[in-house]
N, C-alpha and C. Protein backbone atom coordinates (compact mmCIF):
# COMPACT_ATOMS: atom_id res chain seq x y z
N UNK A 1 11.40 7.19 7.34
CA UNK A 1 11.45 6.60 8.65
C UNK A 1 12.87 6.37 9.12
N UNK A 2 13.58 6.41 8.14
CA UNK A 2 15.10 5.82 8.53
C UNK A 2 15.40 6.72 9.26
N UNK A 3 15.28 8.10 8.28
CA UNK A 3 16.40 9.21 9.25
C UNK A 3 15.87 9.98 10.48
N UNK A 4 14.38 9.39 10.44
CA UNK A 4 13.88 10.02 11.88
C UNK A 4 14.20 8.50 13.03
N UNK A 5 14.11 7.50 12.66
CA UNK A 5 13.98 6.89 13.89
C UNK A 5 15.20 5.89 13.57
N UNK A 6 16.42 5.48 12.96
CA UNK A 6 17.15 4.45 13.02
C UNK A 6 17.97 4.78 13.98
N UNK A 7 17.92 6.05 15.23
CA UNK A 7 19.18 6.02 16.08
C UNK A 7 18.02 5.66 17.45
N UNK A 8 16.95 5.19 17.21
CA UNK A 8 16.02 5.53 18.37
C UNK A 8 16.24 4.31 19.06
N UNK A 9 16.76 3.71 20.50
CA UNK A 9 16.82 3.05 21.81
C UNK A 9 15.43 1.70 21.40
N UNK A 10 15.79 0.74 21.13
CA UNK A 10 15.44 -0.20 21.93
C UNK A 10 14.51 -0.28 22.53
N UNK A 11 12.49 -0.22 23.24
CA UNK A 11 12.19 -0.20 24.41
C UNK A 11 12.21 -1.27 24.86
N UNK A 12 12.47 -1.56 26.09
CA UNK A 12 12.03 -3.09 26.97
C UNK A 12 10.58 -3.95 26.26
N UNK A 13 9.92 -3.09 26.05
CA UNK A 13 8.18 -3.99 25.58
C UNK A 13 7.74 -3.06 24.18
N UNK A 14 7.39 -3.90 23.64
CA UNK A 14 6.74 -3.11 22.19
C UNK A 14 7.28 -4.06 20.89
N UNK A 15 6.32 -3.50 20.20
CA UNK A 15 7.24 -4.37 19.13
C UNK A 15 8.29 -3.49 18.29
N UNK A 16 8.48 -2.58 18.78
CA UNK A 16 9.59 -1.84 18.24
C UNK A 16 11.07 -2.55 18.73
N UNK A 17 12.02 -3.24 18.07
CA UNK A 17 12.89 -4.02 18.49
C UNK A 17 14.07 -4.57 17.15
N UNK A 18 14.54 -5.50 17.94
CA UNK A 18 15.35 -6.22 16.84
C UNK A 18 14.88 -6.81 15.40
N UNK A 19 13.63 -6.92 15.36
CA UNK A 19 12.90 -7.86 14.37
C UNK A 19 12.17 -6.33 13.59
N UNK A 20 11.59 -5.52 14.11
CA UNK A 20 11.09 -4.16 13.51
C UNK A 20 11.32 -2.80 13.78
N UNK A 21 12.32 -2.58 12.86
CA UNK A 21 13.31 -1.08 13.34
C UNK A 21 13.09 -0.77 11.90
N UNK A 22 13.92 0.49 12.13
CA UNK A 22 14.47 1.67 10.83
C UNK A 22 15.85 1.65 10.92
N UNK A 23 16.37 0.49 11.63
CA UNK A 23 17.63 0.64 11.32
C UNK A 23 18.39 0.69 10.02
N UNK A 24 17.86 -0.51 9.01
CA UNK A 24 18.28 -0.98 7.97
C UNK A 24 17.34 -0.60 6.71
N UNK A 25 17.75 -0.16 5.35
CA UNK A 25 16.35 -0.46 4.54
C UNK A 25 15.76 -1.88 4.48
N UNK A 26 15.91 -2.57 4.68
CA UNK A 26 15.06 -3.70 4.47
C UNK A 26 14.56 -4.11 5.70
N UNK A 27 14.67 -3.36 7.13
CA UNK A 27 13.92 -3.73 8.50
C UNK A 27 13.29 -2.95 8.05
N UNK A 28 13.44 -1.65 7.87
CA UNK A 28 12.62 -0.34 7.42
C UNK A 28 11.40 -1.02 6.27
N UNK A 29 11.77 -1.10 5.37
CA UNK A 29 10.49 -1.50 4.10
C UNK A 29 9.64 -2.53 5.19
N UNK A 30 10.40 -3.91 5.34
CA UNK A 30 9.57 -5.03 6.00
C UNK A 30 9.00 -4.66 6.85
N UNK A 31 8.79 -3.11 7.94
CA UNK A 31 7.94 -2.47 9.04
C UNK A 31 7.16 -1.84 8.61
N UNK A 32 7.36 -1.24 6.99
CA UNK A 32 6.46 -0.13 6.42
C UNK A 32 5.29 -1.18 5.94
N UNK A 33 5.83 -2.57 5.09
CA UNK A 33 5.18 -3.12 4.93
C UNK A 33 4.16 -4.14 5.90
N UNK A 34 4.24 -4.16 6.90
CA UNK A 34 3.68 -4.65 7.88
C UNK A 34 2.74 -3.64 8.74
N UNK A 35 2.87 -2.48 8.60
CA UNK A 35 2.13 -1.05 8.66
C UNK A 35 1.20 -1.10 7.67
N UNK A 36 1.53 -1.22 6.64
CA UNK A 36 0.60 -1.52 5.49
C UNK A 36 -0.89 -2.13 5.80
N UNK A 37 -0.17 -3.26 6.47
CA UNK A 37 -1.23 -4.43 6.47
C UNK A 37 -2.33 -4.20 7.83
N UNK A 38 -1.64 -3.36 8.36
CA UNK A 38 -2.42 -2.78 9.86
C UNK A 38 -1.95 -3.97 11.37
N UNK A 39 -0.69 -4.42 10.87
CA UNK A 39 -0.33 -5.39 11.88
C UNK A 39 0.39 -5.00 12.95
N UNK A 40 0.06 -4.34 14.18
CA UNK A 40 0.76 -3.90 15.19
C UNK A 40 1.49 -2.43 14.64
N UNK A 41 0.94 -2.01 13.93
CA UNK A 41 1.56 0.05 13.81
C UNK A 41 1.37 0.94 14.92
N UNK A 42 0.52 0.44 15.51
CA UNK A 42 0.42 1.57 16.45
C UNK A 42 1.49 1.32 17.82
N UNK A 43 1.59 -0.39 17.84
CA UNK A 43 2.38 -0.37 18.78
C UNK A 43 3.85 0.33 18.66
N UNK A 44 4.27 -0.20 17.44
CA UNK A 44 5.63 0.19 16.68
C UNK A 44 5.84 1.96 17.04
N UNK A 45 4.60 2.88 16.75
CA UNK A 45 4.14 3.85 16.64
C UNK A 45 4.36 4.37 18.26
N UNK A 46 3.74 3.90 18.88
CA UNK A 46 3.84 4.13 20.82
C UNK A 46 5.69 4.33 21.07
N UNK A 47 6.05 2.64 20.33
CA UNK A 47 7.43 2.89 20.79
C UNK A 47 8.38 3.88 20.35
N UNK A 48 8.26 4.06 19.15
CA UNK A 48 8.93 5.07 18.45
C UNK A 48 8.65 6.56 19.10
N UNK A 49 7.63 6.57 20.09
CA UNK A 49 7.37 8.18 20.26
C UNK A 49 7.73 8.51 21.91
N UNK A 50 8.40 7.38 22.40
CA UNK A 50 8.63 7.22 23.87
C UNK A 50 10.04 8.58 24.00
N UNK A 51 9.56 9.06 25.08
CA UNK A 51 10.43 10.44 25.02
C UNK A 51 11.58 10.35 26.41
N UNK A 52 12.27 10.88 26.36
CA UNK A 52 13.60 10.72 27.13
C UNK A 52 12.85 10.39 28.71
N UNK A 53 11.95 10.97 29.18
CA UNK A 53 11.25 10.92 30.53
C UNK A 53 10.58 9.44 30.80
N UNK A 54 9.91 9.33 29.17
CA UNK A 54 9.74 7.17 29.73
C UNK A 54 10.82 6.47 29.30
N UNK A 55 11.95 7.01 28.93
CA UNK A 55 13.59 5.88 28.93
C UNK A 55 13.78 6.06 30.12
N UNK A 56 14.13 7.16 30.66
CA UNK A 56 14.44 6.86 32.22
C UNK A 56 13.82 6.76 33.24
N UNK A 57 12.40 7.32 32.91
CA UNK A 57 11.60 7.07 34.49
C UNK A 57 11.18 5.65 34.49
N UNK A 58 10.43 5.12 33.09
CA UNK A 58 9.64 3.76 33.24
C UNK A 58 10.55 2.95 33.10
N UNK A 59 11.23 2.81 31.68
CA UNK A 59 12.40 2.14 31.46
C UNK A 59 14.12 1.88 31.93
N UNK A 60 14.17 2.40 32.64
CA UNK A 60 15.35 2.50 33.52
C UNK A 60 16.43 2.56 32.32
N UNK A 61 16.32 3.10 30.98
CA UNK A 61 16.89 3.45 30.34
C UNK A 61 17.90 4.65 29.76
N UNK A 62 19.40 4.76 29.66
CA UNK A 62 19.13 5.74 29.57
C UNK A 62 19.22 6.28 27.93
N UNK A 63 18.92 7.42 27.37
CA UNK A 63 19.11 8.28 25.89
C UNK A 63 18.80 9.45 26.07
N UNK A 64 19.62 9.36 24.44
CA UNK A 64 19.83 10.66 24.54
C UNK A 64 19.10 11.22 23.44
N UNK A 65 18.80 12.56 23.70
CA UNK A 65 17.76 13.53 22.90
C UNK A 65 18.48 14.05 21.50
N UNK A 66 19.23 14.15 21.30
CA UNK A 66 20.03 14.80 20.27
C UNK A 66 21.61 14.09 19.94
N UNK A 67 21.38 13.15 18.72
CA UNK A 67 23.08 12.01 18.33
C UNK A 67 23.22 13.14 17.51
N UNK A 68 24.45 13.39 17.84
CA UNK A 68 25.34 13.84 15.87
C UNK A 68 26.36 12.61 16.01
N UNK A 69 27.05 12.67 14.99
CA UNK A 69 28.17 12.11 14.89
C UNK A 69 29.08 11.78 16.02
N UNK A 70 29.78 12.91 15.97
CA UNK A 70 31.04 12.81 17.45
C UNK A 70 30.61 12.10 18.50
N UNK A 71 29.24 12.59 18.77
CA UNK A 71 28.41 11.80 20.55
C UNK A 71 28.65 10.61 19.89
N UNK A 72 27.87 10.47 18.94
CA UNK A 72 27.78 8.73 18.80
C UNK A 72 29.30 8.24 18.80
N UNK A 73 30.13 8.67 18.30
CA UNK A 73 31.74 8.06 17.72
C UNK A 73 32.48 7.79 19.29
N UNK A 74 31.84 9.10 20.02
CA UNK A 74 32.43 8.93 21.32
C UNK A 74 31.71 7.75 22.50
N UNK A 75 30.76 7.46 22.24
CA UNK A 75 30.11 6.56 22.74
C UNK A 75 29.86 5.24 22.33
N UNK A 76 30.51 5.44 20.70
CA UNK A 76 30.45 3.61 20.53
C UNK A 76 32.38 3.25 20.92
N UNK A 77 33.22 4.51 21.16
CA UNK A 77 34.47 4.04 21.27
C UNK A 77 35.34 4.13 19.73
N UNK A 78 34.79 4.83 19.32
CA UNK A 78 35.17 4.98 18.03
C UNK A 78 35.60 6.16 17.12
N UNK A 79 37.04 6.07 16.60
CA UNK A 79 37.20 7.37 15.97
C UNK A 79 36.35 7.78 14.85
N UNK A 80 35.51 7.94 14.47
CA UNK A 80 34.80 8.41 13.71
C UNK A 80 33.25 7.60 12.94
N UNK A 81 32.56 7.81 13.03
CA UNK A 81 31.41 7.31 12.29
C UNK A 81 30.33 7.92 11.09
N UNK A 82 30.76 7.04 9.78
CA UNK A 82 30.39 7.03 8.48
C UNK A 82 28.99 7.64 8.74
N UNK A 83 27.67 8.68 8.26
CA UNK A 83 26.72 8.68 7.94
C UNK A 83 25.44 6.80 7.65
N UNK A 84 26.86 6.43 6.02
CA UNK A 84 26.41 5.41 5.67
C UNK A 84 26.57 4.30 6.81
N UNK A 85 27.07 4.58 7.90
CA UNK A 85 27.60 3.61 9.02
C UNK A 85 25.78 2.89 9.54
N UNK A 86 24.94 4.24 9.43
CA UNK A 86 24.05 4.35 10.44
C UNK A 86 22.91 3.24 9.86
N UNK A 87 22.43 3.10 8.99
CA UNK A 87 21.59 2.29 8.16
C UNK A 87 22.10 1.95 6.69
N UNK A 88 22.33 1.17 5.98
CA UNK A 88 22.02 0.76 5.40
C UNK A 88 21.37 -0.78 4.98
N UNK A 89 22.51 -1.49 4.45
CA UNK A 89 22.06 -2.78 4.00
C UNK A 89 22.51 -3.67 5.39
N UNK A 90 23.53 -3.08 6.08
CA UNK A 90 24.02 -3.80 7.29
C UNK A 90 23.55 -3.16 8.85
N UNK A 91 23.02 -2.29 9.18
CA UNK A 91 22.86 -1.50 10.27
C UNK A 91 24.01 -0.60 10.76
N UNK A 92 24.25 -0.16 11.75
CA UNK A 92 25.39 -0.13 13.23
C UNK A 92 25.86 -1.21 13.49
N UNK A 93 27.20 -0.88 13.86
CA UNK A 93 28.04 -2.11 14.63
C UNK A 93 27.92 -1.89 16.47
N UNK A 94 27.36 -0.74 16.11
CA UNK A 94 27.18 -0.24 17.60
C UNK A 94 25.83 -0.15 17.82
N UNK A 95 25.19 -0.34 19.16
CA UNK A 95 23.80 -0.27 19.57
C UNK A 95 23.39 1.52 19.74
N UNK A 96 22.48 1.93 18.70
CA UNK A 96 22.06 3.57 18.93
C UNK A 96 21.20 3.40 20.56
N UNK A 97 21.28 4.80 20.85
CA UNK A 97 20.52 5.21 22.14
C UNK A 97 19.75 6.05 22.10
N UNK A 98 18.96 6.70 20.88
CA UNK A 98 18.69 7.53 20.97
C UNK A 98 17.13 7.93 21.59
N UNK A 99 16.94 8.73 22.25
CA UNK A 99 15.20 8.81 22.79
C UNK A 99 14.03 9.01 21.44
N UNK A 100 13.26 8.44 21.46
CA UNK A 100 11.74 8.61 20.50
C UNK A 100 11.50 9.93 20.45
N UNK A 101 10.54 10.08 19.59
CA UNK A 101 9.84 11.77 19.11
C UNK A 101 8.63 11.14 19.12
N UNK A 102 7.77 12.69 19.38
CA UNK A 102 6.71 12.82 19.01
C UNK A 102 5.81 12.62 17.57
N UNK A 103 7.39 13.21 16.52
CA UNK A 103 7.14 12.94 15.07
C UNK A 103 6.56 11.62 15.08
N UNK A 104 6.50 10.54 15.90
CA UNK A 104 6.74 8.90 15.26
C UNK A 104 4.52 8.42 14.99
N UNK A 105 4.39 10.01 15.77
CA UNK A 105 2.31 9.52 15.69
C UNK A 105 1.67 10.61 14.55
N UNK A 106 2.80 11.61 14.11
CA UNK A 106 2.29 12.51 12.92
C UNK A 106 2.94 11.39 11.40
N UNK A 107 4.34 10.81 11.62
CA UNK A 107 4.46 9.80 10.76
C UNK A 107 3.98 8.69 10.07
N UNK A 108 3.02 7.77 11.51
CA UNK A 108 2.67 6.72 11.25
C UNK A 108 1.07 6.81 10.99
N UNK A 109 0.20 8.07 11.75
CA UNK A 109 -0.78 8.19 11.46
C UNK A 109 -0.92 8.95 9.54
N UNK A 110 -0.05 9.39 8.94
CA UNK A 110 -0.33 10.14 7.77
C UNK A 110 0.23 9.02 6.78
N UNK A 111 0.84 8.48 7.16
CA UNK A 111 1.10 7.17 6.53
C UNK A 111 0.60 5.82 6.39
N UNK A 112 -0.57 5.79 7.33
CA UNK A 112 -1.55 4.69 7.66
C UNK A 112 -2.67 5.16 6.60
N UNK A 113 -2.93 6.85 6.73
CA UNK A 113 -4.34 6.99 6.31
C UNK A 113 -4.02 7.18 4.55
N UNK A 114 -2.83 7.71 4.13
CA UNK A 114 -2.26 7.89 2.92
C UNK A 114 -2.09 6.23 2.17
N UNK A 115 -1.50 5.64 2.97
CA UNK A 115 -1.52 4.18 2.32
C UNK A 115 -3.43 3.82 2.32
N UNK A 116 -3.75 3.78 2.97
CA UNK A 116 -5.25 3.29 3.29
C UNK A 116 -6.03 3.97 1.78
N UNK A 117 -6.02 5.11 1.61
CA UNK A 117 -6.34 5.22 0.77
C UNK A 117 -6.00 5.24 -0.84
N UNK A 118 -4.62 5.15 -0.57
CA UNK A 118 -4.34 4.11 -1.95
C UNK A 118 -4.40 2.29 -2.18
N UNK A 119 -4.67 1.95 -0.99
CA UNK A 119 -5.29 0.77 -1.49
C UNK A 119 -6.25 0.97 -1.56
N UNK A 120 -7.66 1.17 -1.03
CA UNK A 120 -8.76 1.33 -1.89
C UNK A 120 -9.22 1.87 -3.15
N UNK A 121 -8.01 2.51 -3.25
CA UNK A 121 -8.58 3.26 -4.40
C UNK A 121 -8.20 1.97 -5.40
N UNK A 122 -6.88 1.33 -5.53
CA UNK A 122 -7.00 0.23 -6.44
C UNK A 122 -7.53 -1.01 -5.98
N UNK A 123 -8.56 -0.82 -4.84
CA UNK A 123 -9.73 -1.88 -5.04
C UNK A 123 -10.64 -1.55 -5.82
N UNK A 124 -11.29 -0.30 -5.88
CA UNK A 124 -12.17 0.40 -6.81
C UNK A 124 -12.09 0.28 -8.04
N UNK A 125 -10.56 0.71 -8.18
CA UNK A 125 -10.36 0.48 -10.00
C UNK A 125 -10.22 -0.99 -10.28
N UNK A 126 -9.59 -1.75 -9.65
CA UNK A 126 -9.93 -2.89 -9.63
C UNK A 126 -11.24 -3.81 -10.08
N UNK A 127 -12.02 -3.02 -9.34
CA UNK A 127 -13.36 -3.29 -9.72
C UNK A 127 -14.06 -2.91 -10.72
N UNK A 128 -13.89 -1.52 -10.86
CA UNK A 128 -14.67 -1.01 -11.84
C UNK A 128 -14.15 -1.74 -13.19
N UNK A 129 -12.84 -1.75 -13.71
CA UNK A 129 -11.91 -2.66 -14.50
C UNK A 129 -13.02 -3.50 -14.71
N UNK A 130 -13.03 -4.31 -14.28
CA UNK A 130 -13.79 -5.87 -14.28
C UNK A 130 -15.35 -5.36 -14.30
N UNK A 131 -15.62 -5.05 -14.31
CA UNK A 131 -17.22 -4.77 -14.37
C UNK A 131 -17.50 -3.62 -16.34
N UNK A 132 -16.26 -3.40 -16.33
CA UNK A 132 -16.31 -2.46 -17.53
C UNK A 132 -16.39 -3.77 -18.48
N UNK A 133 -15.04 -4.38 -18.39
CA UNK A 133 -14.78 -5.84 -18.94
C UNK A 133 -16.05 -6.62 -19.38
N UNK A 134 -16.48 -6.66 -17.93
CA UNK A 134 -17.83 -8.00 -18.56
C UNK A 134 -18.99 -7.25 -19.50
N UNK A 135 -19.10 -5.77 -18.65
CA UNK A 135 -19.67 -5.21 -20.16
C UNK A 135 -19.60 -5.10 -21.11
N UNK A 136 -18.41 -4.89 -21.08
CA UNK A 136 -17.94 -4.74 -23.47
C UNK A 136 -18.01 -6.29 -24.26
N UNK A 137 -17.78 -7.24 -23.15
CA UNK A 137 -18.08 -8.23 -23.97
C UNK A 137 -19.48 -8.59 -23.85
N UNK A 138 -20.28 -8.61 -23.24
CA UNK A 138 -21.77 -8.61 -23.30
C UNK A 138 -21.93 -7.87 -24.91
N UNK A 139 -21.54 -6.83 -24.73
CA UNK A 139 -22.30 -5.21 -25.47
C UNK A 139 -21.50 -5.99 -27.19
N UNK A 140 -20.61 -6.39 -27.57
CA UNK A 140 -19.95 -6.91 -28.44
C UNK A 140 -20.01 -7.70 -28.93
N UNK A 141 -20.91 -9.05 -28.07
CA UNK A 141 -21.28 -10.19 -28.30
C UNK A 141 -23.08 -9.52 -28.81
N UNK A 142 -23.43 -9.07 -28.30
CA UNK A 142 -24.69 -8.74 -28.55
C UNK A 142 -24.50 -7.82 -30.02
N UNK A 143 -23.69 -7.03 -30.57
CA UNK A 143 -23.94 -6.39 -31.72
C UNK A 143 -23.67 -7.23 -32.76
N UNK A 144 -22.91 -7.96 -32.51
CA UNK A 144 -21.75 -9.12 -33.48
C UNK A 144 -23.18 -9.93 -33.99
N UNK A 145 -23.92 -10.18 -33.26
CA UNK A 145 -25.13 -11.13 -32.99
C UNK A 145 -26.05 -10.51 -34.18
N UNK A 146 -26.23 -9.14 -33.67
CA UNK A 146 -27.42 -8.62 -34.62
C UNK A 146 -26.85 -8.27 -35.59
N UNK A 147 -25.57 -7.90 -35.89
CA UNK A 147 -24.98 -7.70 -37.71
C UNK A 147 -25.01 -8.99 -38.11
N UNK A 148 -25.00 -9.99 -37.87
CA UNK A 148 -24.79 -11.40 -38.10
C UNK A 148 -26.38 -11.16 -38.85
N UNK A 149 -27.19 -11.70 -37.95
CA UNK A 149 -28.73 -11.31 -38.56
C UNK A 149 -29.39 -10.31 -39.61
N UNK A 150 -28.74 -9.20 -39.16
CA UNK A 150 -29.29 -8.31 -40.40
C UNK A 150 -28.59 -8.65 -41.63
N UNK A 151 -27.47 -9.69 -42.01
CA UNK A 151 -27.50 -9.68 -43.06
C UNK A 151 -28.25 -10.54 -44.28
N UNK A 152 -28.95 -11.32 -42.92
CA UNK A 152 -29.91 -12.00 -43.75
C UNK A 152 -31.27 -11.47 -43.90
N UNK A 153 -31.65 -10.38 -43.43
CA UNK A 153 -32.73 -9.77 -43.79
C UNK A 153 -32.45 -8.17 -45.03
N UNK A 154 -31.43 -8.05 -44.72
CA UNK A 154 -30.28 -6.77 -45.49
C UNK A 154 -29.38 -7.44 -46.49
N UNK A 155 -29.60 -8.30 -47.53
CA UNK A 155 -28.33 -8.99 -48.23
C UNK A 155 -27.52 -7.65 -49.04
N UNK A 156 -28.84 -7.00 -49.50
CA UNK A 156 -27.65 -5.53 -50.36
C UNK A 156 -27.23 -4.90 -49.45
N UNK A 157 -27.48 -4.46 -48.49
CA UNK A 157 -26.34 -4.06 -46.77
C UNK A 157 -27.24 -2.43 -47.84
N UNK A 158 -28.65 -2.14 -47.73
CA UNK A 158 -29.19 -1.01 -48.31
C UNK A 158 -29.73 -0.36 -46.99
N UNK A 159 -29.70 -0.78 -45.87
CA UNK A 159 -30.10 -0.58 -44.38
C UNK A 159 -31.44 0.10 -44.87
N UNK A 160 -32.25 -0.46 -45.42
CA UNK A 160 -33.74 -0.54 -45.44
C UNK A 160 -34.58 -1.86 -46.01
N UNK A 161 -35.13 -2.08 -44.80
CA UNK A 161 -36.42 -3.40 -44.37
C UNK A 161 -37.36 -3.17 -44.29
N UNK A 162 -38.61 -3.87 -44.20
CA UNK A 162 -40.27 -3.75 -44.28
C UNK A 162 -40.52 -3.65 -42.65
N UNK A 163 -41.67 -3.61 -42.13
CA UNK A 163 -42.00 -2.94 -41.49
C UNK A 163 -42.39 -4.59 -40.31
N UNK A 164 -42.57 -4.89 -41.54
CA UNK A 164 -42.89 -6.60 -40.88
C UNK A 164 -41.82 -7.49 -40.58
N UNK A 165 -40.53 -7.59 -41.52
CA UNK A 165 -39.69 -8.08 -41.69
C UNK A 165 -38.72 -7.35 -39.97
N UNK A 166 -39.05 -6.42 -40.23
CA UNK A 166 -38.23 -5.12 -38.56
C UNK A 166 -38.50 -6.47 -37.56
N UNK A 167 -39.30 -6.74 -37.07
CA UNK A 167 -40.33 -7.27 -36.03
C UNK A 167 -39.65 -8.78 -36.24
N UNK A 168 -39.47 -9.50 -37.59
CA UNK A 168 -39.31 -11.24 -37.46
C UNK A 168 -37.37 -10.55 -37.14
N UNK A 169 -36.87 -9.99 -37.07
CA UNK A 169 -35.09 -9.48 -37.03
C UNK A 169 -35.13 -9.38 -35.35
N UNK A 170 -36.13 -8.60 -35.05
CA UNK A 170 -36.10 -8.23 -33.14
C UNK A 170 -36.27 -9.38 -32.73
N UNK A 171 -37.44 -10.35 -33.03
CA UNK A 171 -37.50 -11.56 -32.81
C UNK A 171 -36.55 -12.60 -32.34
N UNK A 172 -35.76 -12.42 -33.41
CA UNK A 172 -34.77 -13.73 -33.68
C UNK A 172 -33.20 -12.98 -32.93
N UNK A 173 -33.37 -11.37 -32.82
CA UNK A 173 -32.20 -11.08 -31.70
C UNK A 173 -32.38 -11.66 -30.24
N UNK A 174 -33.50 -11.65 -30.10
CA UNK A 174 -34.14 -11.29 -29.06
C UNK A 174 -33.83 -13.18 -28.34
N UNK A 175 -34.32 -14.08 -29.22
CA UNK A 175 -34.20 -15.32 -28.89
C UNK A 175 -32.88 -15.51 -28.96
N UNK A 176 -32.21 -15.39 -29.58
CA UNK A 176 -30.72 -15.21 -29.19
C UNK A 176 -30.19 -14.86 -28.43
N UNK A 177 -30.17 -13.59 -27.56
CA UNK A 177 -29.85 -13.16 -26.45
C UNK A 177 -30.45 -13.79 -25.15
N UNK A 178 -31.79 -14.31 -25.37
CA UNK A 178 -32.70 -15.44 -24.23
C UNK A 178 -31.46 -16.77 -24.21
N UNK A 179 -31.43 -17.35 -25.34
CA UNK A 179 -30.54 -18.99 -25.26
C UNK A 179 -29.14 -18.43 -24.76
N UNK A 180 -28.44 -17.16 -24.92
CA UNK A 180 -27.44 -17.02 -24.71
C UNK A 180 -26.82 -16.43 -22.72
N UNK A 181 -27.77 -15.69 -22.70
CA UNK A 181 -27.69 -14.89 -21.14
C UNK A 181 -28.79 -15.56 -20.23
N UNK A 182 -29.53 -16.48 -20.75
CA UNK A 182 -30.42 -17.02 -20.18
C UNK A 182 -31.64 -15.69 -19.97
């Protein structure tokens, strides 16, 4: 987002502004992250894609379609301007002008639906996680239960019982698992 939109103008209305730009990485993350959440992206999204014809027809604005370097150096009054000048941890010392793209609704829409579906997906695993969980301890508590028992019907551990004796062992799992899971 930085290097497509941190030279992009200001609009009069939107929430594209001082508080949510690509100027800086950390306006940048704090907009991606607020995109995230589905809080005003599309507006951010509108503004970012405003094209030289609504800076100057609606907005009485003017920009420009294409910054390199020199334009900008010559227009902030300045012999020369750093790359790193343009964003980083501090912004511009100078206000960019530059007009919106179209890129800003192929950006924010593939990035809405790409995030979207990585959070669900770790709601899912999320879930499934926890549902695996309460199973193995069910399933663990329940075997622990019946080796416990068979060794009082199995003392030589010869894993052969009577036919009658089978039946008083299911029994007494069985009431166990009733007092325990209700």
């Amino acid at each position: 987002g930085i290097n497509l939109f941190a030279k992009v103008e200001y609009p009069l209305t939107g929430s594209y502004g001082h508080t949510a730009n690509f100027r800086t990485f950390p306006q940048a993350m704090s907009l991606l992250v607020r995109a995230m959440t589905g809080e005003g992206w599309n507006e951010v999204m509108h503004g970012l894609a405003n094209s030289k014809f609504d800076y100057q027809s609606y907005m009485n604005i003017a920009c420009e379609d294409d910054l390199d370097m020199e334009q900008l150096a010559r227009l902030s009054n300045v012999s020369h301007i750093h790359q790193a000048d343009l964003y980083f941890m501090t912004g511009p010392e100078w206000e960019p002008n530059g007009c919106g793209s179209p890129l800003a609704y192929v950006y924010f829409i593939s990035y809405t639906i790409v995030i979207s579906f990585v959070i669900l997906n770790l709601v899912i695993a999320v879930i499934f996680e926890g549902f695996e969980e309460s199973n193995k301890t069910e399933l663990q508590d329940l075997i622990k239960s019946c080796v416990h028992r068979w060794r009082k019907y199995d003392p030589q551990f010869k894993m052969l019982i009577s036919v009658d004796r089978v039946f008083d062992f299911i029994d007494e799992c069985v009431e166990d698992l009733c007092r325990e899971y209700g």
